[in-house]
Protein backbone atom coordinates (compact mmCIF):
# COMPACT_ATOMS: atom_id res chain seq x y z
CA UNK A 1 -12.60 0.85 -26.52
CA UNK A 2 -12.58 -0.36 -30.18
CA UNK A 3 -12.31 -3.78 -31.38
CA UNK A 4 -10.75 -4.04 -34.77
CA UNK A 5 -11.39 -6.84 -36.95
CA UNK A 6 -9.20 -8.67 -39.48
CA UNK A 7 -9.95 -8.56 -43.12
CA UNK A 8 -11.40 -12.06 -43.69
CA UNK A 9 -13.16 -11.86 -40.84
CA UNK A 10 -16.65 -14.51 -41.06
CA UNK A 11 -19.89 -13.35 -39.77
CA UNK A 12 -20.18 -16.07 -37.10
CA UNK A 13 -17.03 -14.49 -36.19
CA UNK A 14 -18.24 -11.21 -35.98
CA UNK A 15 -21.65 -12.24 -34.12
CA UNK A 16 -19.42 -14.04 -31.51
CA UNK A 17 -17.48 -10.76 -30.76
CA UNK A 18 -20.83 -8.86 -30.34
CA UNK A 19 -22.69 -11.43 -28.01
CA UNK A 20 -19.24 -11.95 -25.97
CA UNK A 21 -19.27 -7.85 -25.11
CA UNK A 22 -22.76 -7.77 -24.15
CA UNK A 23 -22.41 -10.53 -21.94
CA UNK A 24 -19.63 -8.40 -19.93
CA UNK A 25 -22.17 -5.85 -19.60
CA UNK A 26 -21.28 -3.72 -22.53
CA UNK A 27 -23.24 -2.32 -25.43
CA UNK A 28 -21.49 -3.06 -29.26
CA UNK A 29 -21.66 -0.97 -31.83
CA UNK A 30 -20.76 -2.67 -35.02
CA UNK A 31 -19.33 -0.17 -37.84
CA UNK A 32 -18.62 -1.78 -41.13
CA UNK A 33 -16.25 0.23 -43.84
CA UNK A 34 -14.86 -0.51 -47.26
CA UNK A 35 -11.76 -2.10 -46.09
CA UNK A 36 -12.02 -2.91 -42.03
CA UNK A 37 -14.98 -3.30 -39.93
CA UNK A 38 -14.92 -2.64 -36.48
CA UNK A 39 -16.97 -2.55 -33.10
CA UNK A 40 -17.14 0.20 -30.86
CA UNK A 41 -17.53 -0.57 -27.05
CA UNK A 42 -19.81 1.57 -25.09
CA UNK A 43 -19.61 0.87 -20.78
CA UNK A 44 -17.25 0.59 -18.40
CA UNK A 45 -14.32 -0.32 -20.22
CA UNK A 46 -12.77 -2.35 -16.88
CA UNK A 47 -15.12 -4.74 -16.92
CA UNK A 48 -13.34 -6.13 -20.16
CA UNK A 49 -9.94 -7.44 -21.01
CA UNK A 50 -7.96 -5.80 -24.21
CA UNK A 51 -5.80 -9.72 -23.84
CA UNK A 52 -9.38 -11.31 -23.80
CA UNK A 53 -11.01 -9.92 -26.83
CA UNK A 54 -7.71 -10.19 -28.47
CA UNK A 55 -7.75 -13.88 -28.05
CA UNK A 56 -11.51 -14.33 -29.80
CA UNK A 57 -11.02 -15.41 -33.35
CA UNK A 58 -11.07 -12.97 -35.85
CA UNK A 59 -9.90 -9.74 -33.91
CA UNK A 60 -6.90 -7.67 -35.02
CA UNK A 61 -6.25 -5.35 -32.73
CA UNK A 62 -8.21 -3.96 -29.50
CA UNK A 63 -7.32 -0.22 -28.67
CA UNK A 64 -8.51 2.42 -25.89
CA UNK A 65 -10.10 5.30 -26.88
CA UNK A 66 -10.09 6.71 -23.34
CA UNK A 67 -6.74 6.54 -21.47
CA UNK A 68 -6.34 4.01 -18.43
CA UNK A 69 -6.00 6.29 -15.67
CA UNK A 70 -8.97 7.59 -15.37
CA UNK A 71 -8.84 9.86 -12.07
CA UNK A 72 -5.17 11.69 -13.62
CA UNK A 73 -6.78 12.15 -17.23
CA UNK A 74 -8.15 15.92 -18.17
CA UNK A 75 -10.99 14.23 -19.45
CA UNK A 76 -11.87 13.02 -15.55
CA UNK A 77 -10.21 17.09 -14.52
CA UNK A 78 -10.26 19.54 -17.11
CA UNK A 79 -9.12 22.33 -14.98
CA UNK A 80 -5.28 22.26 -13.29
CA UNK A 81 -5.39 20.70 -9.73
CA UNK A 82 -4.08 22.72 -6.99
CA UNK A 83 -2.25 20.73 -4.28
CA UNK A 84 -1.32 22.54 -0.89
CA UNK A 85 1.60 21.54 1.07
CA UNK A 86 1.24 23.42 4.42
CA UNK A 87 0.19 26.67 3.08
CA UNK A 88 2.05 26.00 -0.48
CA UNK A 89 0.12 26.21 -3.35
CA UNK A 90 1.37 23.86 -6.22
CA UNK A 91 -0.25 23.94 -9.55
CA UNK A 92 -2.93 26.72 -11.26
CA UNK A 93 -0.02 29.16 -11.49
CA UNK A 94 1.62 28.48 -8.28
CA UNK A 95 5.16 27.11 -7.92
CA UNK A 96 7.39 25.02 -5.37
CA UNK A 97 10.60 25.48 -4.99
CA UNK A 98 11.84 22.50 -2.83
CA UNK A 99 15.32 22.69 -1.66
CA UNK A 100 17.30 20.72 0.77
CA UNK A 101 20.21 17.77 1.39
CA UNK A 102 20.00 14.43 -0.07
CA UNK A 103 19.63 13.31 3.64
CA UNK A 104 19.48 14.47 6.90
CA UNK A 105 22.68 14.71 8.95
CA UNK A 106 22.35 15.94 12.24
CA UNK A 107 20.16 19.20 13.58
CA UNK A 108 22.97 21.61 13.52
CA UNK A 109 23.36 21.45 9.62
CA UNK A 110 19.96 20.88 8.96
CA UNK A 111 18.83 23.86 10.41
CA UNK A 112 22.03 26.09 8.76
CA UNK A 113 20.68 24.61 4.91
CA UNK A 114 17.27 25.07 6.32
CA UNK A 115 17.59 29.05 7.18
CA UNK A 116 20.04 29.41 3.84
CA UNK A 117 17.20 27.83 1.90
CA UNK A 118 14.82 29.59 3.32
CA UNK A 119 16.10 33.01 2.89
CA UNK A 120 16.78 32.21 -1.00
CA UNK A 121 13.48 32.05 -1.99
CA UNK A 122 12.47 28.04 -1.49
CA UNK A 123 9.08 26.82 -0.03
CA UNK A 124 9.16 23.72 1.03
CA UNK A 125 12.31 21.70 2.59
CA UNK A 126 13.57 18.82 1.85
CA UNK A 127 15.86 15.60 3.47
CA UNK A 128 15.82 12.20 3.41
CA UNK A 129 15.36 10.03 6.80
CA UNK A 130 15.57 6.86 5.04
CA UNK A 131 17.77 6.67 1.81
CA UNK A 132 17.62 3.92 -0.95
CA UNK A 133 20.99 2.88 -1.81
CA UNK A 134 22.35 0.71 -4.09
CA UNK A 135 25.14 -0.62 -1.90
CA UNK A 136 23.64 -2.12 1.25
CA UNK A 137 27.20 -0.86 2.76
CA UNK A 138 26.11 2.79 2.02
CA UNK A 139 24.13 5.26 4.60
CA UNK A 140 20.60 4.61 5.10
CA UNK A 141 19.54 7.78 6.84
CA UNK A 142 18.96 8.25 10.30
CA UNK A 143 15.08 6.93 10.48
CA UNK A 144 13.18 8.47 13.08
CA UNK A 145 15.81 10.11 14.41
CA UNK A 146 16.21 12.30 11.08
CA UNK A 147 12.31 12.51 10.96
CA UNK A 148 12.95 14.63 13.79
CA UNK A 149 15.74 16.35 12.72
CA UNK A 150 13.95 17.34 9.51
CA UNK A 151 10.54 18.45 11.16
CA UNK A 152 12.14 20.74 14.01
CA UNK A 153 14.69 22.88 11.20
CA UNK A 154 11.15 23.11 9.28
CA UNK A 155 9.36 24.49 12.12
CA UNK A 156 12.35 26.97 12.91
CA UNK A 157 12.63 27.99 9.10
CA UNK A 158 9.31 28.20 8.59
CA UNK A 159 8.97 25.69 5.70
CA UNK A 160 6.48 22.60 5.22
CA UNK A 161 8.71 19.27 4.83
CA UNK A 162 9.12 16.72 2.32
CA UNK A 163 10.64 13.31 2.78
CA UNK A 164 10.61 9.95 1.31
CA UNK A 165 9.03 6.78 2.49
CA UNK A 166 9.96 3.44 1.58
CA UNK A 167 8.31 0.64 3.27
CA UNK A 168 4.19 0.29 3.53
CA UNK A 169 5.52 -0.56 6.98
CA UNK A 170 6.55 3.27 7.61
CA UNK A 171 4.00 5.27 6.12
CA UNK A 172 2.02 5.97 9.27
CA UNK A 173 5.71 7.20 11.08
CA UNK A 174 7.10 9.40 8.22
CA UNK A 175 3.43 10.63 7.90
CA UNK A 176 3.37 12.09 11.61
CA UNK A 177 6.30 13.93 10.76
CA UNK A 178 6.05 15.01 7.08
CA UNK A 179 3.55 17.61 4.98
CA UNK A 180 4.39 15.42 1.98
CA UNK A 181 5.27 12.16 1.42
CA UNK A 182 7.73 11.40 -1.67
CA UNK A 183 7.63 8.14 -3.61
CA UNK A 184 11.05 8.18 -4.59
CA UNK A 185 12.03 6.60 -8.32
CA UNK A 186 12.97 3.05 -7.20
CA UNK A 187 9.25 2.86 -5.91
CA UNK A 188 7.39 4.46 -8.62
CA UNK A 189 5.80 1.10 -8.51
CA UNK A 190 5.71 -0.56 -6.01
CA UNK A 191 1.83 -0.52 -5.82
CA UNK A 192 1.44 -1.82 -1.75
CA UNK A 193 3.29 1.48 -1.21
CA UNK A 194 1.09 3.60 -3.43
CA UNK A 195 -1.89 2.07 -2.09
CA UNK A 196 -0.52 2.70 1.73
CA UNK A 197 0.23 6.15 0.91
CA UNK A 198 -2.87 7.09 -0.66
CA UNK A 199 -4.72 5.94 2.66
CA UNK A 200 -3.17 8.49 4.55
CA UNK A 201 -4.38 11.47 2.32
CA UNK A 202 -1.15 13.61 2.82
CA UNK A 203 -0.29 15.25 -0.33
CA UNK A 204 2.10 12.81 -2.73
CA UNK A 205 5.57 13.64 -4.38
CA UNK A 206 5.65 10.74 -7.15
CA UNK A 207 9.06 10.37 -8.73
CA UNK A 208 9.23 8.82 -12.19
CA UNK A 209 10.71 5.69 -12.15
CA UNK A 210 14.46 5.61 -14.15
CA UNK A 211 13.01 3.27 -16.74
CA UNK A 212 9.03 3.99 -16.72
CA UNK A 213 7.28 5.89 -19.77
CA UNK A 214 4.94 9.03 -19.06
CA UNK A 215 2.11 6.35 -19.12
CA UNK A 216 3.83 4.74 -16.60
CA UNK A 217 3.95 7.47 -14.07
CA UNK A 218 0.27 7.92 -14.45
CA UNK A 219 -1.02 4.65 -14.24
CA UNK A 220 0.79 5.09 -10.99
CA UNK A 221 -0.77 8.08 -9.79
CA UNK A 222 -3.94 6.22 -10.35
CA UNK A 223 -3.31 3.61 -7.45
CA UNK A 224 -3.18 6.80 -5.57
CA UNK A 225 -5.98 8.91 -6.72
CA UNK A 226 -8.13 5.57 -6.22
CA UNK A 227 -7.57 5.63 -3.26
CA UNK A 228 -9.36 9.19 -2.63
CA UNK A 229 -6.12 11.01 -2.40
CA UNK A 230 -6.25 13.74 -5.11
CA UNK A 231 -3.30 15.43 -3.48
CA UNK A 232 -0.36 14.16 -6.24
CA UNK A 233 2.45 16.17 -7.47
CA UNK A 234 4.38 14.16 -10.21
CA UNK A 235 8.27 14.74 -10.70
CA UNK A 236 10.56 14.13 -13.84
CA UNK A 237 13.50 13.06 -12.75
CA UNK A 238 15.68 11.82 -15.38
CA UNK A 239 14.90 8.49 -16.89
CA UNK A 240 17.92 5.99 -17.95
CA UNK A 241 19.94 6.91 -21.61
CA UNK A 242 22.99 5.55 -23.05
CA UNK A 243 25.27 8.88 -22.61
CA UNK A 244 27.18 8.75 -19.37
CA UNK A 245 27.85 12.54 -20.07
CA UNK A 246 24.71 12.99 -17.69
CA UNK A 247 23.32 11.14 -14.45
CA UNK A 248 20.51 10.26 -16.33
CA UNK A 249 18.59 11.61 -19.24
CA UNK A 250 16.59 14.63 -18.41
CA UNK A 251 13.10 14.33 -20.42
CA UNK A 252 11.83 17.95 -20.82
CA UNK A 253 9.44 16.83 -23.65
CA UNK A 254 7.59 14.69 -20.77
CA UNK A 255 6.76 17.56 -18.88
CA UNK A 256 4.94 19.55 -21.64
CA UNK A 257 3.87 16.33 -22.86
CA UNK A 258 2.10 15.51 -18.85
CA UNK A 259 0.49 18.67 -19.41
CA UNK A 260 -1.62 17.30 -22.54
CA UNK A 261 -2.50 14.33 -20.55
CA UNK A 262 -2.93 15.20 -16.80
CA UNK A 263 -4.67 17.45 -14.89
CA UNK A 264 -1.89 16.80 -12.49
CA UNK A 265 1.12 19.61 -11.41
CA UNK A 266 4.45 18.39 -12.09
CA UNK A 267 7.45 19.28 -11.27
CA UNK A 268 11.24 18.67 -12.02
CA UNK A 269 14.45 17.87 -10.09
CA UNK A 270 17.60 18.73 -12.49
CA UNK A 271 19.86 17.28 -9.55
CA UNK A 272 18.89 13.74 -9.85
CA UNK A 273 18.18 14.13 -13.45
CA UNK A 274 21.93 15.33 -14.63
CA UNK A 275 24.34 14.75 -11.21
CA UNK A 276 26.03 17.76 -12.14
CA UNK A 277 25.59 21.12 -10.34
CA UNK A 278 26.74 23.10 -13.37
CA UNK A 279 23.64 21.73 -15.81
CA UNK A 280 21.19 21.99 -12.64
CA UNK A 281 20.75 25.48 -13.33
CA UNK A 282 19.83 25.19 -17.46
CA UNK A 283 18.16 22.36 -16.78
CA UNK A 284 15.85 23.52 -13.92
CA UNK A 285 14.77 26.64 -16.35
CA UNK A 286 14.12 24.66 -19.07
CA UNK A 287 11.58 22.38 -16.62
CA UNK A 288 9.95 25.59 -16.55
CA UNK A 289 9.77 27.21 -19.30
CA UNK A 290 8.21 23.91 -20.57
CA UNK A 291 5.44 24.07 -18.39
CA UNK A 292 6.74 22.81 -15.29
CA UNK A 293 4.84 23.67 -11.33
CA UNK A 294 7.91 23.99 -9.63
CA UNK A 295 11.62 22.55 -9.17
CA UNK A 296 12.94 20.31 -6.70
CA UNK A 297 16.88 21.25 -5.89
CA UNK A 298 19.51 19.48 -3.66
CA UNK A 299 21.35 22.08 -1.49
CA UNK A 300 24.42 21.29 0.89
CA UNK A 301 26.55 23.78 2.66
CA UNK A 302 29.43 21.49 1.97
CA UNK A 303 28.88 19.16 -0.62
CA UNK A 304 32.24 17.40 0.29
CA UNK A 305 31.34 16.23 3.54
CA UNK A 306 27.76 14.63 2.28
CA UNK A 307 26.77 12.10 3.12
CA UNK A 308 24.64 11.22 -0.16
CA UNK A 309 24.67 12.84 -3.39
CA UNK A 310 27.44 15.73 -2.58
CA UNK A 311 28.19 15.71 -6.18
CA UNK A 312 25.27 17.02 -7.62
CA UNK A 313 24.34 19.64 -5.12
CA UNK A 314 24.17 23.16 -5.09
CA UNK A 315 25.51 25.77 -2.33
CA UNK A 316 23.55 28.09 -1.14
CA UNK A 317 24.75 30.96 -2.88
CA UNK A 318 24.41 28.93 -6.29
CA UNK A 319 21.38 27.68 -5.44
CA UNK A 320 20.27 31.42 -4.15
CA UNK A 321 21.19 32.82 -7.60
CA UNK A 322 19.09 29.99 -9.48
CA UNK A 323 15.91 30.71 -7.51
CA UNK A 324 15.95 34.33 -8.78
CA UNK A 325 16.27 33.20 -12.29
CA UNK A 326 13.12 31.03 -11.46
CA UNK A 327 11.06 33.47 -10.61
CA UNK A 328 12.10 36.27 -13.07
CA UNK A 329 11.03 33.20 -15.44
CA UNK A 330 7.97 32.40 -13.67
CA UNK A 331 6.75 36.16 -13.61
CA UNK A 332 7.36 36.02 -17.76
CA UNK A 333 4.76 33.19 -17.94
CA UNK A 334 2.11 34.35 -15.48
CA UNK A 335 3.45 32.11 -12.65
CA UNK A 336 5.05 32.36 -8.99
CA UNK A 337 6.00 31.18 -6.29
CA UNK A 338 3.70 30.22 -3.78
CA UNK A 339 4.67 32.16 -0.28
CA UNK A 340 5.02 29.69 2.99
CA UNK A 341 3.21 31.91 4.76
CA UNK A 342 -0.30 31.67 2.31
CA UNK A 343 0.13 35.53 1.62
């Protein structure tokens, strides 16, 4: 951290700012130049308060030299993480390709999109049990119930599951059922639920929230990680803009940009981020081709009769043809996807 100091500062001022970081249990290091002067702070940076030192008389500005979040920084990780999911691989080369329905159903369909999914290439499976909706008129999911549902079509397909939790009070149920747990974008911070999640050690799909920066999302996976759960996937989503052409606006930039920051494997979902089947393809290979660990597609077998999100999901066959695009892209860059089966 680095303390910078205004122009006029006094030397009473000055002396202040040094004794005040040394009593936190820091060591100053005063640097003065031609035009600023400035004091370098050498410690654990948590122990002191960027607001605090900003309020002592005579300080400018008070910036970080190392980033916040610690645990996701490359400077904590230099090398790519590697999460498994069942026997998936995600990160360090190795891709997930999660398909499935916005929610869960009933076990007939389920297991149909499960097999179709399945046999197009995807790795892990996907379905909502319990659904945040805006209306509180709108389906909820089928709780337990579709916990069920979910796990049994995984088993038959042969695919680890992924579902979203969304009460601290449910973590321990969806957990029995689920390989991963996914912190959908409405909960990106709600930090009980990180913390409860991170408890359970169960590898973490964490959704960017529609209106949270990259930093954000990080400072996020942090409650997480400090919890001694390393296993964290982050997702790009789509993050609020003012053109209505699009579900939301799909920030590409933030995945190459995660990769400069985090030693972290991220993915993308082009369904959530432009509600519109016909982008989801573009969109999912330009997630990676910027650097992207996988995509994360919603797949119905009758998008009319859905019960959430119909509109921006793919059919099978669609959704078949886009996976082979993936990996003909992956193979270009040195990448694939990682086989269900761990061979």
């Amino acid at each position: 951290m680095i303390v910078i100091l205004k122009g006029d500062v006094t030397e009473a001022q000055i002396q202040h700012v040094l004794d005040r970081v040394a009593e936190l249990g820091l060591r100053p290091h005063l640097s003065r130049g031609t035009y600023r002067t400035i004091v370098g702070l050498i410690g654990d940076e948590d122990k002191i308060s960027q607001g605090a030192l900003r309020s002592i008389p005579g300080v400018q500005d008070v910036l970080r030299v190392l980033p916040p979040y610690k645990l996701a920084s490359l400077e904590a990780h230099p090398q790519p993480s590697v999460v498994q999911v069942g026997r998936v691989r995600i990160g360090g080369g190795q891709m997930a390709l999660i398909a499935g329905p916005c929610a869960v159903e009933g076990p007939e369909r389920m297991r149909s999109i499960a097999r179709a999914v399945r046999e197009a290439g995807a790795n892990i499976l996907r379905g909502g049990a319990f659904k945040p909706r805006t209306s509180p008129y709108a389906f909820q999911g089928l709780g337990e119930d579709g916990l069920k549902i979910l796990r049994e079509a995984g088993d038959e397909a042969g695919l680890p599951v992924v579902t979203e939790v969304l009460d601290p009070r449910h973590v321990e149920l969806v957990a029995r059922y689920a390989d991963m747990l996914q912190l959908g974008a409405r909960n990106m911070q709600n930090f009980v639920l990180l913390t409860e999640v991170g408890k359970t050690h169960k590898p973490v799909l964490l959704k960017r929230g529609m209106a949270a920066t990259v930093n954000d999302l990080l400072m996020s996976a942090e409650y997480i990680l400090s919890q001694g759960n390393s296993q964290v996937v982050l997702c790009e989503r789509g993050v609020k803009g003012f053109d209505s052409i699009t579900r939301n606006l799909f920030d590409v930039a933030a995945v190459a940009a995660v990769k400069t920051l985090s030693h972290l494997p991220i993915i993308v979902d082009p369904s959530h981020a432009t509600g519109r089947p016909d982008l989801i393809p573009p969109c999912a290979l330009a997630g990676l081709a910027a650097g992207a660990d996988g995509v994360h597609v919603e797949v119905h077998d009758c998008p009319e009769q859905a019960a959430s999100d119909g509109q921006q999901a793919l059919l099978p066959a669609q959704f078949a043809e886009l996976s082979e695009q993936l990996r003909r892209l992956g193979e270009l860059f040195g990448r694939k996807f990682s086989s269900p089966t761990g061979d």
